[in-house]
C-alpha atoms as a PDB file:
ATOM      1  CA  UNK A   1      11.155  18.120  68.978  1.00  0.00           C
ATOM      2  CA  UNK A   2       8.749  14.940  68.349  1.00  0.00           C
ATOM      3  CA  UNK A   3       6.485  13.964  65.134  1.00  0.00           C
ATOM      4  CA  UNK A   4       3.904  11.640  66.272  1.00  0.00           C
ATOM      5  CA  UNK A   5       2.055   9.660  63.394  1.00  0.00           C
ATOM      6  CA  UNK A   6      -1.589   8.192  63.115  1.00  0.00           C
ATOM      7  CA  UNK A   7      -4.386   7.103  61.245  1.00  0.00           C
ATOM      8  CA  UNK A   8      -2.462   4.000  59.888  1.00  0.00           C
ATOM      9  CA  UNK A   9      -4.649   0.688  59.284  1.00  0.00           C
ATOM     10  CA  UNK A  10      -5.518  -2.021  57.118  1.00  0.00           C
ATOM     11  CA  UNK A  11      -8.010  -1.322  54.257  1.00  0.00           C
ATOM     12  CA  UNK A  12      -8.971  -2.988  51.339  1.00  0.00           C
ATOM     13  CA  UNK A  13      -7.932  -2.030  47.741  1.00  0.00           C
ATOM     14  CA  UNK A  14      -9.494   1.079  45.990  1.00  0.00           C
ATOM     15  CA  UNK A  15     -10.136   2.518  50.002  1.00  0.00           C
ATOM     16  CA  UNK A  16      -8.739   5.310  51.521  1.00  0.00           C
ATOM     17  CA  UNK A  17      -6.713   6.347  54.384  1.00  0.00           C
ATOM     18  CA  UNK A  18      -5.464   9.854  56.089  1.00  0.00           C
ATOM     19  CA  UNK A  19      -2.078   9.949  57.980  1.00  0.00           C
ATOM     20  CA  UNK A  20      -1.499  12.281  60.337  1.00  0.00           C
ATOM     21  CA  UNK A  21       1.540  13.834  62.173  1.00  0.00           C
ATOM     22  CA  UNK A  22       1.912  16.036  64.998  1.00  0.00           C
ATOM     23  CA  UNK A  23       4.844  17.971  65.638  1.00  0.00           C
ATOM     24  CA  UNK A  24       5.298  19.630  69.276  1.00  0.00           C
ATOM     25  CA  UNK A  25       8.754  21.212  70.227  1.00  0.00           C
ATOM     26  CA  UNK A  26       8.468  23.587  67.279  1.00  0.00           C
ATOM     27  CA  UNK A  27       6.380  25.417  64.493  1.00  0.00           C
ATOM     28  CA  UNK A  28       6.038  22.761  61.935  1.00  0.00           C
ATOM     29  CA  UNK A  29       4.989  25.269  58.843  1.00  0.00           C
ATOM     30  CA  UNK A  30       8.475  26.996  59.381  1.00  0.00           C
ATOM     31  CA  UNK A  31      10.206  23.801  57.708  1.00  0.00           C
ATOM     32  CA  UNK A  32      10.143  21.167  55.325  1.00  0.00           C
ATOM     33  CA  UNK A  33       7.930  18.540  56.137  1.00  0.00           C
ATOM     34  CA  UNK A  34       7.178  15.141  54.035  1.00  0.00           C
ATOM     35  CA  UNK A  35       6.759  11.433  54.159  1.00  0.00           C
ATOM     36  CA  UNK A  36       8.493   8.576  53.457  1.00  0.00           C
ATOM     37  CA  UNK A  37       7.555   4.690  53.471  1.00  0.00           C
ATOM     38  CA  UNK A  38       9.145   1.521  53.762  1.00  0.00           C
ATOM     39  CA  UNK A  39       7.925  -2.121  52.826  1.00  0.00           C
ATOM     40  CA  UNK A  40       9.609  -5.219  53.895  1.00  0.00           C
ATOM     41  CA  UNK A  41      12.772  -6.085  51.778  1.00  0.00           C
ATOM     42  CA  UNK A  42      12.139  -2.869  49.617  1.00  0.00           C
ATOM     43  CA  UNK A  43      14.145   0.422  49.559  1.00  0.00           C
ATOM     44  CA  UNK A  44      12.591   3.530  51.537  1.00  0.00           C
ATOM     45  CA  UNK A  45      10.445   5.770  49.126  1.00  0.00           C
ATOM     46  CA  UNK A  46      10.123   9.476  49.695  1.00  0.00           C
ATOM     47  CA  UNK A  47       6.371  10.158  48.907  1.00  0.00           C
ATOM     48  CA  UNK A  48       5.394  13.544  49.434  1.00  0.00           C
ATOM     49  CA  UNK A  49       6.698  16.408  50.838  1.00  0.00           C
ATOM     50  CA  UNK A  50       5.292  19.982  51.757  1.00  0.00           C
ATOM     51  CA  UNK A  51       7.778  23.456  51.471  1.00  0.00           C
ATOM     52  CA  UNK A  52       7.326  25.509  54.580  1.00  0.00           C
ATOM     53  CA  UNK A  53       4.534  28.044  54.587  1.00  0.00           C
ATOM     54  CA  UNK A  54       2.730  25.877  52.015  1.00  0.00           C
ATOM     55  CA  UNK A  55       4.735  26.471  49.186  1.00  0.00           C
ATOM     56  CA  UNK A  56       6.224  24.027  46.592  1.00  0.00           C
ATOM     57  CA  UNK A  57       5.047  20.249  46.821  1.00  0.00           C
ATOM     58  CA  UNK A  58       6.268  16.727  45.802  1.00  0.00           C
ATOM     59  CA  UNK A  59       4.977  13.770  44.739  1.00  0.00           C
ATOM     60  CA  UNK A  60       6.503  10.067  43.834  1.00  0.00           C
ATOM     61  CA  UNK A  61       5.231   9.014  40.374  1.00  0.00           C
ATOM     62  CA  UNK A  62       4.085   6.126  42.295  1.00  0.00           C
ATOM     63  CA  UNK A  63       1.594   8.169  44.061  1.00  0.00           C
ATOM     64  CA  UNK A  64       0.850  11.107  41.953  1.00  0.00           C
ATOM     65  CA  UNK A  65      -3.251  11.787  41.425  1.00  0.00           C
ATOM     66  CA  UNK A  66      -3.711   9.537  44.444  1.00  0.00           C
ATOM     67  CA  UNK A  67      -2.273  11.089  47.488  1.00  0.00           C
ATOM     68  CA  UNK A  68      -2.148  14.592  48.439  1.00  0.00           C
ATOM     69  CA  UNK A  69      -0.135  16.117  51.053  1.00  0.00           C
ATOM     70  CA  UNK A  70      -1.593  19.062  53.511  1.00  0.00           C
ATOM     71  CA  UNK A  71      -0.861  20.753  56.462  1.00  0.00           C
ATOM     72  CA  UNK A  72      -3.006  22.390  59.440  1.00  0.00           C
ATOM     73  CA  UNK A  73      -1.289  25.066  60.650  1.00  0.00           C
ATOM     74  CA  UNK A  74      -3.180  25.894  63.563  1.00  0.00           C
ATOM     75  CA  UNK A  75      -2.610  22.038  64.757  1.00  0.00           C
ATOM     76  CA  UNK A  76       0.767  21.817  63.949  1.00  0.00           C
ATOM     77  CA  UNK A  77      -0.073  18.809  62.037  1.00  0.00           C
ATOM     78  CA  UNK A  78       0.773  17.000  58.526  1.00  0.00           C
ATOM     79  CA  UNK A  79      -1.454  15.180  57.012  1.00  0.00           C
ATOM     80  CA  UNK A  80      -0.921  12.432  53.850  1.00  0.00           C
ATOM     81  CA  UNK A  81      -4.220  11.698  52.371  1.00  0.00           C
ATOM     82  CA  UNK A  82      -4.025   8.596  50.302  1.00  0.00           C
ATOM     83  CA  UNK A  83      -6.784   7.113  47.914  1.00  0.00           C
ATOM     84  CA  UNK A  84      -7.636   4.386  45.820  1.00  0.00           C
ATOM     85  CA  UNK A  85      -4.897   2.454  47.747  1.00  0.00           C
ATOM     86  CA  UNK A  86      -3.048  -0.589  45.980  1.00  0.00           C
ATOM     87  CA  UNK A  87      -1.244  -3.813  47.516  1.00  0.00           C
ATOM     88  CA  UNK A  88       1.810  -1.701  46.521  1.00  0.00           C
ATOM     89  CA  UNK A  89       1.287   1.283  49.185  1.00  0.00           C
ATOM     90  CA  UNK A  90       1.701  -1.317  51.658  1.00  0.00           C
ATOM     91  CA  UNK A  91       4.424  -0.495  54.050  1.00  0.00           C
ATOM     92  CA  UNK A  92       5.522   1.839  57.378  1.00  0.00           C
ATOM     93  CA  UNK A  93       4.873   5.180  56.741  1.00  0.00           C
ATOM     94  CA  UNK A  94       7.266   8.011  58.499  1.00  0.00           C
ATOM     95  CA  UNK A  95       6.826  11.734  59.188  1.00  0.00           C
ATOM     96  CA  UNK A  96       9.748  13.874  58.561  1.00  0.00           C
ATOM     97  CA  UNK A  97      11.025  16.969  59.317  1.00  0.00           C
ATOM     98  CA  UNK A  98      13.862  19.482  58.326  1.00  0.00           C
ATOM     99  CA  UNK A  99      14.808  22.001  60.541  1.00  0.00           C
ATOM    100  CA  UNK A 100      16.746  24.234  58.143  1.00  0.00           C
ATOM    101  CA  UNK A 101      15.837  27.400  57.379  1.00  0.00           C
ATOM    102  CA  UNK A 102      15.690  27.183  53.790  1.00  0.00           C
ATOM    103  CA  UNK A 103      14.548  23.903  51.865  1.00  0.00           C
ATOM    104  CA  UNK A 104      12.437  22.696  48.492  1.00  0.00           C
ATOM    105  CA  UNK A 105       9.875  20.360  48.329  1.00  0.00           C
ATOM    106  CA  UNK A 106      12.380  18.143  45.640  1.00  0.00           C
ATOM    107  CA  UNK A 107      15.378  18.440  48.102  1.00  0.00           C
ATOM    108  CA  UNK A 108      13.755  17.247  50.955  1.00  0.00           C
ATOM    109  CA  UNK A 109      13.126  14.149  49.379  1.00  0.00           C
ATOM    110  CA  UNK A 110      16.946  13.528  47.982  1.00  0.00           C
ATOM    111  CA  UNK A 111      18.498  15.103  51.458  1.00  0.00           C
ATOM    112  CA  UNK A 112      17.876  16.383  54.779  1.00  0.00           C
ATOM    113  CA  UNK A 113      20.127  18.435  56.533  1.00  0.00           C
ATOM    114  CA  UNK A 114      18.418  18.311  60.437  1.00  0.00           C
ATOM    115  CA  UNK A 115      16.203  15.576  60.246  1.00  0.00           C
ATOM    116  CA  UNK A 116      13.496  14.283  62.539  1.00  0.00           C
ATOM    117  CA  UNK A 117      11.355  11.186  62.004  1.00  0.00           C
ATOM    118  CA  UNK A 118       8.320   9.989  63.766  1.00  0.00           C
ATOM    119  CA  UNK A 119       8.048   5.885  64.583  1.00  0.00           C
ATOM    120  CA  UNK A 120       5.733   5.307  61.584  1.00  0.00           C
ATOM    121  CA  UNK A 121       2.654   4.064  61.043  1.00  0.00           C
ATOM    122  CA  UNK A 122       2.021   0.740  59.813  1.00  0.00           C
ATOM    123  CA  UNK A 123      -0.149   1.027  56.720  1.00  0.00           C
ATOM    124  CA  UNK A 124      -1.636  -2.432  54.999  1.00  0.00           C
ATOM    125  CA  UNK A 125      -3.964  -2.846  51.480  1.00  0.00           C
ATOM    126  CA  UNK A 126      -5.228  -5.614  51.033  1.00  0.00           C
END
C-alpha cells in the first residue's frame, strides 16, 4: 500500500494549486481518504477529508470556500484543489489513508485506525 503526492510548488498569494495522490496496493474509494498539513513550528492540521464512495466531506474552517477535496476513481487518485492561497497555507501537505471498513469524513480527521501517509508535498505562498 503506497500514497504518492504531487503537484506541490511555490505560488504567489490569491493563486492556485491542485495536489494530487495516488494510491496503488489497494482501491482507494473503498476508504477514508484526506489531507493533512504541517508548517514549521506549528501543529499538524487535518484539512479535508473524503468518506469512501464519495460520501460525507470535511473541511478545516481555515480552508472552507477555498479548497475542495475530490477523488478520481478510475485513477485511484485524491486530489486537494486549493485557491486563493494565503502565506498561511504554507506548509507540507500529506495524503492519508484509512483502511477500515467503516469511517466518517469528521473521524478521519480526529483518528485513524490503519493509517497510511504519503511523504508530502512541500507547498509555499508567497
Amino acid at each position: 500500500v503506497q500514497l504518492v503526492e504531487s503537484g506541490g510548488g511555490s505560488v504567489q498569494a490569491g493563486g492556485s494549486l491542485t495536489l494530487s495522490c495516488v494510491a496503488s496496493g489497494y482501491t482507494s474509494s473503498s476508504y477514508c481518504m484526506g489531507w493533512f498539513r504541517q508548517a514549521p513550528g506549528k501543529e499538524r492540521e487535518g484539512v479535508a477529508s473524503l468518506e469512501a464512495g464519495g460520501g460525507g466531506e470535511y473541511y478545516a474552517d481555515s480552508v472552507k470556500g477555498r479548497f475542495t477535496i475530490s477523488r478520481d476513481n478510475a485513477r485511484n487518485t485524491l486530489y486537494l484543489h486549493m485557491n486563493t492561497l494565503t502565506p498561511e497555507d504554507s506548509a507540507m501537505y500529506y495524503c492519508v489513508a484509512d483502511l477500515v471498513a467503516y469511517c466518517s469524513a469528521t473521524g478521519f480527521i480526529e483518528h485513524r485506525y490503519r493509517e497510511v501517509w504519503g511523504q508530502g508535498t512541500q507547498v509555499t505562498v508567497s
